[in-house]
Protein backbone atom coordinates (compact mmCIF):
# COMPACT_ATOMS: atom_id res chain seq x y z
CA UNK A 1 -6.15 -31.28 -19.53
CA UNK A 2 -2.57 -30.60 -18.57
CA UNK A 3 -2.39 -27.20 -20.50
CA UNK A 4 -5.50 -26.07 -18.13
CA UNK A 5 -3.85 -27.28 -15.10
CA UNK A 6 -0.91 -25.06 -16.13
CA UNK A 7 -2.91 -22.48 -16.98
CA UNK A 8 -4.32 -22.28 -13.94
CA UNK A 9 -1.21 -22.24 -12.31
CA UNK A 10 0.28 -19.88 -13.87
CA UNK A 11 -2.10 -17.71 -13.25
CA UNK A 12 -1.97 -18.25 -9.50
CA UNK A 13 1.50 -17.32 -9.91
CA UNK A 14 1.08 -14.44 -11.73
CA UNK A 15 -1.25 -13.66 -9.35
CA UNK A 16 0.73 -13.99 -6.21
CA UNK A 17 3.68 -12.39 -7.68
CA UNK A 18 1.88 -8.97 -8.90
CA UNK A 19 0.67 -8.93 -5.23
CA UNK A 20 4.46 -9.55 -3.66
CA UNK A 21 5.25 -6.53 -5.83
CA UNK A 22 2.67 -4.14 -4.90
CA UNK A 23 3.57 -4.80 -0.98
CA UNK A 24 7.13 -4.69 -1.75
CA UNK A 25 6.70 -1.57 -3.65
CA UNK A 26 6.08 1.08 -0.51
CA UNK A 27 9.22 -0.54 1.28
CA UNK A 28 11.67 -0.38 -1.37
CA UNK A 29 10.56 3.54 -1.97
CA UNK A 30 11.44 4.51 1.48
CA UNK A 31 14.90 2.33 1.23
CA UNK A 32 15.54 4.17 -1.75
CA UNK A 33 14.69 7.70 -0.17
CA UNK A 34 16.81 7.00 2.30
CA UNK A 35 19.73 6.08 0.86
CA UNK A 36 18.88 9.29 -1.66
CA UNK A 37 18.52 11.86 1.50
CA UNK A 38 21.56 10.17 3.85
CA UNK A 39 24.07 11.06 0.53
CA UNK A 40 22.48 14.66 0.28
CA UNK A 41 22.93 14.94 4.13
CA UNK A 42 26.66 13.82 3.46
CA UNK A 43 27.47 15.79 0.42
CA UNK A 44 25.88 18.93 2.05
CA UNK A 45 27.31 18.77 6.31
CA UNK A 46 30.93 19.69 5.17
CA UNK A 47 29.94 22.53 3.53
CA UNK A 48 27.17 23.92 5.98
CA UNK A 49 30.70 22.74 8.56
CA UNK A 50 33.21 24.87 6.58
CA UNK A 51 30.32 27.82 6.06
CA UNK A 52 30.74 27.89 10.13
CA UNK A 53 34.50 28.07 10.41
CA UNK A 54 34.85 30.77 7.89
CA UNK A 55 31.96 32.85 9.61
CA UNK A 56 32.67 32.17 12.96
């Protein structure tokens, strides 16, 4: 009886868990892109910066 209770559980928290992940999943995609653009945007401003002194 116990190892259906657990069972049971277990699934619940399987359960519960895949659907934390799937809402979560979205969310940490955009937190991701933008910490992935903000360093591009960094890495790429002094150059674009010195491309204007040298011109100008």
């Amino acid at each position: 009886m116990l190892d259906k209770v657990a069972d049971f559980y277990e699934e619940a928290v399987d359960n519960a868990v895949d659907a934390m992940s799937s809402l979560m999943e979205p969310f940490i995609m955009v937190i991701l892109g933008g910490i992935t653009g903000t360093l591009i945007i960094a890495m790429y401003l002094p150059i674009f910066k010195m491309g204007e002194v040298v011109s100008g």
